[in-house]
C-alpha atoms as a PDB file:
ATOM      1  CA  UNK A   1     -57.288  24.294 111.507  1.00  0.00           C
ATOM      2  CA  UNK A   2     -60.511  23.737 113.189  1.00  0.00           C
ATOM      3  CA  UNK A   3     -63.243  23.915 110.386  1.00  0.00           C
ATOM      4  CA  UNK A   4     -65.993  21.990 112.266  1.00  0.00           C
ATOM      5  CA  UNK A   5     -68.329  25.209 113.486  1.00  0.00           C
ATOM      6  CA  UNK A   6     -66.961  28.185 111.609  1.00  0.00           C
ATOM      7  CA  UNK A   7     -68.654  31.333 112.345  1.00  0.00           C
ATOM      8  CA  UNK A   8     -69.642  34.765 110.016  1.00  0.00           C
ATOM      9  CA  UNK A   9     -66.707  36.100 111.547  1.00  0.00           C
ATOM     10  CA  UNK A  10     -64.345  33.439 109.667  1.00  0.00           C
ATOM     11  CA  UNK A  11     -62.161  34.088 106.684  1.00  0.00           C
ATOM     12  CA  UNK A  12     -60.231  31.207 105.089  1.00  0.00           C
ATOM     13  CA  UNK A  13     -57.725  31.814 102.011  1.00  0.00           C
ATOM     14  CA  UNK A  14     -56.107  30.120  99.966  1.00  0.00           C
ATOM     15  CA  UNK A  15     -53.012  31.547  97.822  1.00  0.00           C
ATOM     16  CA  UNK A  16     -52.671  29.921  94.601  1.00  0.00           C
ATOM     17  CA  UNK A  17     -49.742  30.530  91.927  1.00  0.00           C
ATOM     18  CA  UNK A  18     -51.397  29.718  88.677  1.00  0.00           C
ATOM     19  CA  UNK A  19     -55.128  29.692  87.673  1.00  0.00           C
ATOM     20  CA  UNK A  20     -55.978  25.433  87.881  1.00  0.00           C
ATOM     21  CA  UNK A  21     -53.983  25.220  91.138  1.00  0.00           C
ATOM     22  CA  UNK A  22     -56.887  25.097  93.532  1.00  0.00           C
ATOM     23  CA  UNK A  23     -58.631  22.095  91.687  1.00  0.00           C
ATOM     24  CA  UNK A  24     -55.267  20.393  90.841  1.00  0.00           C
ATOM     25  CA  UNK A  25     -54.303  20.201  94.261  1.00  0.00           C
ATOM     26  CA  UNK A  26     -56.748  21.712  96.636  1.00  0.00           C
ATOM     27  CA  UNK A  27     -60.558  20.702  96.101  1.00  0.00           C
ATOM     28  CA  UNK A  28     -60.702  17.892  98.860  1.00  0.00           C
ATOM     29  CA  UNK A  29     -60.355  20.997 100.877  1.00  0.00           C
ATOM     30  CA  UNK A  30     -62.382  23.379  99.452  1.00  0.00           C
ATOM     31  CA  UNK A  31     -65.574  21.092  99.056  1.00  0.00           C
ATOM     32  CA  UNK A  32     -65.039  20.455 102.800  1.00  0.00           C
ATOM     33  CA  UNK A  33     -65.278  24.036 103.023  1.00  0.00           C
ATOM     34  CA  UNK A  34     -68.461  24.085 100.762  1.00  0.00           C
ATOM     35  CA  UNK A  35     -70.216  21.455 102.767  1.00  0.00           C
ATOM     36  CA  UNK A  36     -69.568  23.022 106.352  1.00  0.00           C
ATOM     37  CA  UNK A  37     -68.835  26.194 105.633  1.00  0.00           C
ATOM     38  CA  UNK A  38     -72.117  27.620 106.802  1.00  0.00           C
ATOM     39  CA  UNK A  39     -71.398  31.321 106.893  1.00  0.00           C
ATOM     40  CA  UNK A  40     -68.169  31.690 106.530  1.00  0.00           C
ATOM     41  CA  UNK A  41     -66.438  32.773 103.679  1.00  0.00           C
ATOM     42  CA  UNK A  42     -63.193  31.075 101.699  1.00  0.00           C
ATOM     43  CA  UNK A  43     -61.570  33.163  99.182  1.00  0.00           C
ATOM     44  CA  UNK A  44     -59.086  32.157  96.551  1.00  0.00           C
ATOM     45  CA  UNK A  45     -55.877  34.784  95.425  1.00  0.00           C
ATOM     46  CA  UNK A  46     -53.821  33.815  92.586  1.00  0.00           C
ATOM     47  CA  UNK A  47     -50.811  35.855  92.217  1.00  0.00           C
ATOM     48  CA  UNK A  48     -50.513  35.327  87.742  1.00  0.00           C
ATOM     49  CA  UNK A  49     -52.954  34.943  85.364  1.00  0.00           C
ATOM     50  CA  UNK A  50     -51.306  31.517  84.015  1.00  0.00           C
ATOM     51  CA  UNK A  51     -50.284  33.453  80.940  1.00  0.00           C
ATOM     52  CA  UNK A  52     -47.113  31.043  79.686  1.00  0.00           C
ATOM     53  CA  UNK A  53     -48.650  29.667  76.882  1.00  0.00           C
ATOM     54  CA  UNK A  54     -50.538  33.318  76.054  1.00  0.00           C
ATOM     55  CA  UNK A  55     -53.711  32.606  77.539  1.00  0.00           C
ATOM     56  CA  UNK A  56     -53.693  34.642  80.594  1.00  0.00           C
ATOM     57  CA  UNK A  57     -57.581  36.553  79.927  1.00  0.00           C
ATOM     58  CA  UNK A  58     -59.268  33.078  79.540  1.00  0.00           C
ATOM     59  CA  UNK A  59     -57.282  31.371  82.419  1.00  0.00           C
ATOM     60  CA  UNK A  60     -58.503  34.142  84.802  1.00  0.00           C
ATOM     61  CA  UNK A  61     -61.904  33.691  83.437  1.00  0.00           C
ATOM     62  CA  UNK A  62     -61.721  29.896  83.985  1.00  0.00           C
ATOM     63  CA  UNK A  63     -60.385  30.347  87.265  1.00  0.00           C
ATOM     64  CA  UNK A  64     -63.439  32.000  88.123  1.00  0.00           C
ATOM     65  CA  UNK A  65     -65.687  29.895  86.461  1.00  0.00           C
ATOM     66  CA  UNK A  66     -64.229  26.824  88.877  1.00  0.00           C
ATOM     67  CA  UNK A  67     -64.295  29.338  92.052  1.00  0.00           C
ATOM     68  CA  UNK A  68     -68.048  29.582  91.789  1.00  0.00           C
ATOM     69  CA  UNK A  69     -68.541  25.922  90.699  1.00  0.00           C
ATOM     70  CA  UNK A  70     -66.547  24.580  94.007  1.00  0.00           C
ATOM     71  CA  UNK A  71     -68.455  26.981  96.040  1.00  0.00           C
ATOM     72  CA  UNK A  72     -65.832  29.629  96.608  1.00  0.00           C
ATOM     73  CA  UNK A  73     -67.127  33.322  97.664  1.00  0.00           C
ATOM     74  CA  UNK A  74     -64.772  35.974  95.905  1.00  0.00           C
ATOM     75  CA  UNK A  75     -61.783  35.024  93.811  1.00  0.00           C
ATOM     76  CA  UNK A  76     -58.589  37.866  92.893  1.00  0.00           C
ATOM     77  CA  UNK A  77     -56.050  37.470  90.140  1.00  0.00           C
ATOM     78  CA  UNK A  78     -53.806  40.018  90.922  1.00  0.00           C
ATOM     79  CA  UNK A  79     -51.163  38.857  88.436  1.00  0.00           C
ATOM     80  CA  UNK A  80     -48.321  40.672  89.564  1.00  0.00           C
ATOM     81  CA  UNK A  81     -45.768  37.977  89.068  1.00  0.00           C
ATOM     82  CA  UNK A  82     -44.916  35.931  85.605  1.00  0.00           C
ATOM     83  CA  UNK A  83     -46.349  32.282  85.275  1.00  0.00           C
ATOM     84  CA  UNK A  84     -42.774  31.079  84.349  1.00  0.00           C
ATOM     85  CA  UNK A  85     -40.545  28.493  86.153  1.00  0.00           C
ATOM     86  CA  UNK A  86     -37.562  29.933  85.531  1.00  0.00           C
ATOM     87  CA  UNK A  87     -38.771  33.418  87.398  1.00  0.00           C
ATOM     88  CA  UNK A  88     -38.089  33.632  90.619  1.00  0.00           C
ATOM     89  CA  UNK A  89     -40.892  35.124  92.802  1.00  0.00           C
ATOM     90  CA  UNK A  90     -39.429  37.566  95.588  1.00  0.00           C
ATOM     91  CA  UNK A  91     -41.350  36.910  98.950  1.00  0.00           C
ATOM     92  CA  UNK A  92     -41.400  40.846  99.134  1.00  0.00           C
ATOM     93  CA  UNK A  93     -43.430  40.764  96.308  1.00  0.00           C
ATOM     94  CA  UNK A  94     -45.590  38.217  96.686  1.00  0.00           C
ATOM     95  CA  UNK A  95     -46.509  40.015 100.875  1.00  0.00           C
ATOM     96  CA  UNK A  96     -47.549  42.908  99.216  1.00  0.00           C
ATOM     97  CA  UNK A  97     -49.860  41.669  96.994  1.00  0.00           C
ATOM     98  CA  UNK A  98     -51.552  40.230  99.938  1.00  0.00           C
ATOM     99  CA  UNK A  99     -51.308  43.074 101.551  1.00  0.00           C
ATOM    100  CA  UNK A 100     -53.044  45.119  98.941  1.00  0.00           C
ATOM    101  CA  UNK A 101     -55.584  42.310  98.145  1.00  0.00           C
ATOM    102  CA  UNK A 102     -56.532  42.194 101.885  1.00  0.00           C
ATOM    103  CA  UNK A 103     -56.488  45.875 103.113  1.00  0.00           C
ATOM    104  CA  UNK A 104     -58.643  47.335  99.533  1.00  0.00           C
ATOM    105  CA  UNK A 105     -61.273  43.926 100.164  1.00  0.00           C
ATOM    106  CA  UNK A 106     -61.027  44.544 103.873  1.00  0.00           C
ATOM    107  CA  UNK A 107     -61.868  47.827 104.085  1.00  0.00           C
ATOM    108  CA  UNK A 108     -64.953  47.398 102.432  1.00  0.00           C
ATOM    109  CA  UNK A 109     -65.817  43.737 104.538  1.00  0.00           C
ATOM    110  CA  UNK A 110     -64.817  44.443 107.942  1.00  0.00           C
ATOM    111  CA  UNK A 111     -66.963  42.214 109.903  1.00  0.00           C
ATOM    112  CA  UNK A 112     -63.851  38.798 110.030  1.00  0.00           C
ATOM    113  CA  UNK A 113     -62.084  37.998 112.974  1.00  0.00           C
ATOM    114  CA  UNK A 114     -59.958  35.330 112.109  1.00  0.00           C
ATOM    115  CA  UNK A 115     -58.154  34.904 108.793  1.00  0.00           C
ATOM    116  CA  UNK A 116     -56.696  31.557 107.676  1.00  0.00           C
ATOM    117  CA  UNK A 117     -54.311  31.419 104.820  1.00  0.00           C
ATOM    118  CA  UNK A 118     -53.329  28.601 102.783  1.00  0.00           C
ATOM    119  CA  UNK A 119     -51.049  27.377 100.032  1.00  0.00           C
ATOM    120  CA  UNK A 120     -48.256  25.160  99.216  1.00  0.00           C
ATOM    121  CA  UNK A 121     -45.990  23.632 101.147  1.00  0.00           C
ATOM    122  CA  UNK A 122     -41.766  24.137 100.699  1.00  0.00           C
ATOM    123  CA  UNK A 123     -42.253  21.189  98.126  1.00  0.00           C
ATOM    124  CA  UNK A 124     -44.581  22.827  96.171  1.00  0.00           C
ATOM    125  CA  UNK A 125     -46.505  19.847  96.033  1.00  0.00           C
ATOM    126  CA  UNK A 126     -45.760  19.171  92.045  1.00  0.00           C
ATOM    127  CA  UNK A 127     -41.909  21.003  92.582  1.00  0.00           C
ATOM    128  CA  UNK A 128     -43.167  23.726  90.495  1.00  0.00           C
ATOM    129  CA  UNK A 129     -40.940  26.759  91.342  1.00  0.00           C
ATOM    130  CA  UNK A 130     -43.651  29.284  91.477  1.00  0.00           C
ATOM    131  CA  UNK A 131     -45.555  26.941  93.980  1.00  0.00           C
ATOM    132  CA  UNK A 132     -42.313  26.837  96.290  1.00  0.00           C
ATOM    133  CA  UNK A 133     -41.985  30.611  96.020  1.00  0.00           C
ATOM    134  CA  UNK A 134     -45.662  31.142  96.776  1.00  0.00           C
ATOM    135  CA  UNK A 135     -45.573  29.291  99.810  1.00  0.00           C
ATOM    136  CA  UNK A 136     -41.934  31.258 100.934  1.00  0.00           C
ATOM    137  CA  UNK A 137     -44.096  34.575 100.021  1.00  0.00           C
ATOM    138  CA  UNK A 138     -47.022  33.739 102.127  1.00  0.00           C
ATOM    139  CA  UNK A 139     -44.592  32.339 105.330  1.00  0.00           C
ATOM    140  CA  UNK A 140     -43.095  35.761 104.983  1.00  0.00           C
ATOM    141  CA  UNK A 141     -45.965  37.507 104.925  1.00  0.00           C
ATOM    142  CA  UNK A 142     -47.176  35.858 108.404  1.00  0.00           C
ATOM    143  CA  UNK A 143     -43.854  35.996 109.593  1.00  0.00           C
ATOM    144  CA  UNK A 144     -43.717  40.008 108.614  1.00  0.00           C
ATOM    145  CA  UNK A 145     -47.220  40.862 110.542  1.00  0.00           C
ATOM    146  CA  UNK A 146     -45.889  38.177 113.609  1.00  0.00           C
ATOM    147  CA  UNK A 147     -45.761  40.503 116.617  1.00  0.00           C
ATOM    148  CA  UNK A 148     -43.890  40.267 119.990  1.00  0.00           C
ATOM    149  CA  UNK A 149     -46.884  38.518 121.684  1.00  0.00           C
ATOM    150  CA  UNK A 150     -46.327  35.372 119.795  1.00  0.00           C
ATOM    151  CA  UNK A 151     -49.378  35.792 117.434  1.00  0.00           C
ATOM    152  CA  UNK A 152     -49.985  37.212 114.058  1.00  0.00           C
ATOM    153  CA  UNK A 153     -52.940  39.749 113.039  1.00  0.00           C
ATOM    154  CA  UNK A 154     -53.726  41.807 110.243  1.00  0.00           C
ATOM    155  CA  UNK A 155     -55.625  44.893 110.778  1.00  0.00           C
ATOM    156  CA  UNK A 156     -56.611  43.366 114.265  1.00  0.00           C
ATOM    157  CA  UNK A 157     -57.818  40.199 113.001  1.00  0.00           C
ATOM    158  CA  UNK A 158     -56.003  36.920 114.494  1.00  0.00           C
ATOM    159  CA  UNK A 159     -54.524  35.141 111.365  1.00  0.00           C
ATOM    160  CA  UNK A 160     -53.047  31.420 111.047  1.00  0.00           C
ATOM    161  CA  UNK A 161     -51.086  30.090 108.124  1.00  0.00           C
ATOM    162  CA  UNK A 162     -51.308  26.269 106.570  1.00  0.00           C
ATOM    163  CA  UNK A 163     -49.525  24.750 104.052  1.00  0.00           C
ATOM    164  CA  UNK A 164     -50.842  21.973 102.266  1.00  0.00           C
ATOM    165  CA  UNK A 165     -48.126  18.396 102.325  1.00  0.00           C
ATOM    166  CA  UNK A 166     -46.299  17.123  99.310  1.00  0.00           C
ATOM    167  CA  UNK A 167     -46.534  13.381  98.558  1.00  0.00           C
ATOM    168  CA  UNK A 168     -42.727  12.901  97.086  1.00  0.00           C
ATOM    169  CA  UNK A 169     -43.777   9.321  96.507  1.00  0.00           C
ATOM    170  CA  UNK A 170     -44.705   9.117  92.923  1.00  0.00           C
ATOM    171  CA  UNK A 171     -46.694   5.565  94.499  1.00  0.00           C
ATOM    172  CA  UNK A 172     -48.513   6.915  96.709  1.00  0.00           C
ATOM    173  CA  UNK A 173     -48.975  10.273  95.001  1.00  0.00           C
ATOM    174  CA  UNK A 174     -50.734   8.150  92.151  1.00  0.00           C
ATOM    175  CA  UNK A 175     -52.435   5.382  93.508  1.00  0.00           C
ATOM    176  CA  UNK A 176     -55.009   6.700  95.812  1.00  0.00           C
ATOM    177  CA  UNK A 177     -55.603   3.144  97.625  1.00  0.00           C
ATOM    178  CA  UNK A 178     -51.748   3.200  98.709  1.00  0.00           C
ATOM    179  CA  UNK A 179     -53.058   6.862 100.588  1.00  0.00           C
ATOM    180  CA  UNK A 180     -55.969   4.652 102.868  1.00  0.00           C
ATOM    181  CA  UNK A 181     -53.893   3.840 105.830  1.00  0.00           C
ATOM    182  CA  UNK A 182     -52.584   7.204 106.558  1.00  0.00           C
ATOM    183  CA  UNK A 183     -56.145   8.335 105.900  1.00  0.00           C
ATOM    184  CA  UNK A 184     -56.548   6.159 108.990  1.00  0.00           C
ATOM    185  CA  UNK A 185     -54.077   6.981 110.689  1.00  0.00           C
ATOM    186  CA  UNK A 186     -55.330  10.610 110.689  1.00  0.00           C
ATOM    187  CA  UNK A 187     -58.751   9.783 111.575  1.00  0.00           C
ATOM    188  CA  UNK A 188     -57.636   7.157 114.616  1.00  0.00           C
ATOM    189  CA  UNK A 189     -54.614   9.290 115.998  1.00  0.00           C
ATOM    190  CA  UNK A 190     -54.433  12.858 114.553  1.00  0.00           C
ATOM    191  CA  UNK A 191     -50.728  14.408 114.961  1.00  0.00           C
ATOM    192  CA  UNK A 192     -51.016  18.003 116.650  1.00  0.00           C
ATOM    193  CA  UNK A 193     -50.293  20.575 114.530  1.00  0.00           C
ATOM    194  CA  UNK A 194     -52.322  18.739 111.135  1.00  0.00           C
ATOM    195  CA  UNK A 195     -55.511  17.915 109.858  1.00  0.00           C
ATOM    196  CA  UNK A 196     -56.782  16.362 106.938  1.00  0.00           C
ATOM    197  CA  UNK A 197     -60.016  16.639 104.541  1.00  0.00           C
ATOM    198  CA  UNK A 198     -60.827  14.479 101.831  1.00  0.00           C
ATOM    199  CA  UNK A 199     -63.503  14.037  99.230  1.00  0.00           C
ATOM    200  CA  UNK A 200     -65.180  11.070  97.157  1.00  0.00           C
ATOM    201  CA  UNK A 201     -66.894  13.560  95.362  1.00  0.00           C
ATOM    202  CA  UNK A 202     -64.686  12.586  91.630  1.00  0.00           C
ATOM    203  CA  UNK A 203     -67.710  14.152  89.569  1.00  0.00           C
ATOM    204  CA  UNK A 204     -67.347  17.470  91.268  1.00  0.00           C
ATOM    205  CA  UNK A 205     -63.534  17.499  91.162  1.00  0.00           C
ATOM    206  CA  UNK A 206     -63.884  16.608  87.256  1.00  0.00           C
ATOM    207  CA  UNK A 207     -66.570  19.372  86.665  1.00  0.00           C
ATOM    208  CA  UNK A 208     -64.220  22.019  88.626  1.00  0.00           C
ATOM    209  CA  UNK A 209     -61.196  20.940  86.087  1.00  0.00           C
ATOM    210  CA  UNK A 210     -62.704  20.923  82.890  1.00  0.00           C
ATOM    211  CA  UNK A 211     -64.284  24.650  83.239  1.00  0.00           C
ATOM    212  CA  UNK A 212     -60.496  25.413  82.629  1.00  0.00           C
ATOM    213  CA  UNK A 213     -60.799  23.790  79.804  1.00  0.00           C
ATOM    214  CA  UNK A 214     -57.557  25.579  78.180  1.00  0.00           C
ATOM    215  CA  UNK A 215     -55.320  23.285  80.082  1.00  0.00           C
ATOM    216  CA  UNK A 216     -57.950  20.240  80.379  1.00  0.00           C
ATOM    217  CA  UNK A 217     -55.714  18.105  78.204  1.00  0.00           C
ATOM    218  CA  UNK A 218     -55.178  14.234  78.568  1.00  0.00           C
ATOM    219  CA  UNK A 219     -52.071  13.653  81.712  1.00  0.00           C
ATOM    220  CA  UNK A 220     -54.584  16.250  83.588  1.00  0.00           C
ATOM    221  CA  UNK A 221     -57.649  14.310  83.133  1.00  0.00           C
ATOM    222  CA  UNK A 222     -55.481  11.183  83.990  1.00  0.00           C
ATOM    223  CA  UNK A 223     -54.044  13.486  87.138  1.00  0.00           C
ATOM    224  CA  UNK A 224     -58.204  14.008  88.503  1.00  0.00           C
ATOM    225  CA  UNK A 225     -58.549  10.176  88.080  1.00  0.00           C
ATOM    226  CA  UNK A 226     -55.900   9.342  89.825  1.00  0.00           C
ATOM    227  CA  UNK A 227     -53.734  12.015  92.106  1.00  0.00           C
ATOM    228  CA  UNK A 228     -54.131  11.759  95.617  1.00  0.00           C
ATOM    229  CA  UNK A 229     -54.515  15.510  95.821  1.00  0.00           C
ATOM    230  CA  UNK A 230     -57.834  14.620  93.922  1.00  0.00           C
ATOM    231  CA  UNK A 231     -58.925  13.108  96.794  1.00  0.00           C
ATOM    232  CA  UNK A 232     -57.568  13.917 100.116  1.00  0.00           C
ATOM    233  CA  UNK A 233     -55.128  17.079 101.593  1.00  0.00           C
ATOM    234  CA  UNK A 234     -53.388  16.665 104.180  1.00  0.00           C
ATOM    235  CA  UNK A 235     -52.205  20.160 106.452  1.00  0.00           C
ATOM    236  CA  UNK A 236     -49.695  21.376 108.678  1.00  0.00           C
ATOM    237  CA  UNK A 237     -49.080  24.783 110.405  1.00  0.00           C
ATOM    238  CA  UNK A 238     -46.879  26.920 108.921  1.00  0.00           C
ATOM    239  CA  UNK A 239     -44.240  27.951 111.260  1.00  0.00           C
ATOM    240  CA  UNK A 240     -42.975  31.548 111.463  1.00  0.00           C
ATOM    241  CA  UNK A 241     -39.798  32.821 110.219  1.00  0.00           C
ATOM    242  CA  UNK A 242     -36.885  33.621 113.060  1.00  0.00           C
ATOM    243  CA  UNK A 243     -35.844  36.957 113.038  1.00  0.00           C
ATOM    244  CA  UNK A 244     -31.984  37.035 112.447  1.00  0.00           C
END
């Protein structure tokens, strides 16, 4: 995922299940984005409205509160899936919400060549089921719109897929310092097929929490201190489903 010169023509998205995803896991990555971003654009589309707990209309307000603090150009909740882990997200679903999300906000932006998606990896990152089935849903959807070329496009634009790594060491995952020498590692000797983005910028990640201040209670303002994903993401391509 080469974010060093993006151009106009670049379109980078990242698929969240639950409003408070992106800055739970994925702000190392999108205040890279915000610092080098230039004129490119990164867009955020969260398939529920977090409503578990009843609170769906203020989560999808805070979620867009965060989007524009962390720099992020257009935000969707299309909340067409329950915020509930013992649901089970179809991928069919899940690819055409995209698909509606994409071709409606396409059609009226059609100047992007290139579209990057992110999201989870088959981890989920935190094991939450919705995250696993968002990530499934998104590997089908670039799987579904893979041609016989080799490559994947949507409405003639060349597309990508990431997914973002889960630390399954609750050491590491926790205590930042213990994440320094792969840090290095990435910087010194960078395996094909990853990259990896990381912030210092704590104040900024805290700020981007607490405006979803619904679910800014005391284990997640522990999790911004501490979590890895607070400071550094680390990516890999996602590969494309066989056809059987």
């Amino acid at each position: 995922m080469d974010t060093s010169s993006p151009s106009s023509s670049s379109l980078y998205i990242l698929v969240i299940a639950h409003p408070d995803d992106e800055c739970m896991f994925f702000l190392p990555t999108l205040l890279h984005f915000r610092s080098v971003m230039g004129s490119a654009q990164v867009w955020v589309v969260c398939l529920s409205n977090g409503n578990y707990e009843g609170k769906g209309s203020l989560r999808e307000m805070e979620l867009k509160t965060a989007c524009r603090i962390v720099g992020v150009h257009k935000c969707f909740c299309v909340n067409v899936l329950p915020d509930d882990p013992r649901a089970t997200w179809p991928a069919t679903t899940i690819s055409r919400a995209l698909d509606a999300v994409l071709l409606e906000t396409l059609q009226q932006d059609d100047h992007f060549s290139s579209l990057t998606l992110l999201t989870f990896d088959q981890g989920g990152v935190s094991g939450h089921s919705n995250h696993v089935d968002t990530y499934r849903g998104v590997q089908y959807w670039l799987s579904h719109h893979h041609d016989h070329t080799n490559t994947t496009t949507f409405q003639n634009k060349l597309v990508t897929g990431w997914k973002l790594a889960t630390v399954s060491n609750i050491l590491v995952k926790y205590i930042p310092i213990l994440w320094l020498p792969c840090i290095l590692y990435f910087h010194l000797f960078t395996p094909a097929g990853w990259c990896l983005y990381w912030t210092s910028s704590i104040r900024l990640v805290w700020r981007a929490m607490a405006a979803h201040s619904s679910q800014f209670v005391w284990y997640r303002r522990l999790s911004v201190v501490f979590s890895q994903y607070s400071y550094s993401n680390a990516w890999s391509e996602i590969q494309i489903l066989k056809e059987e």
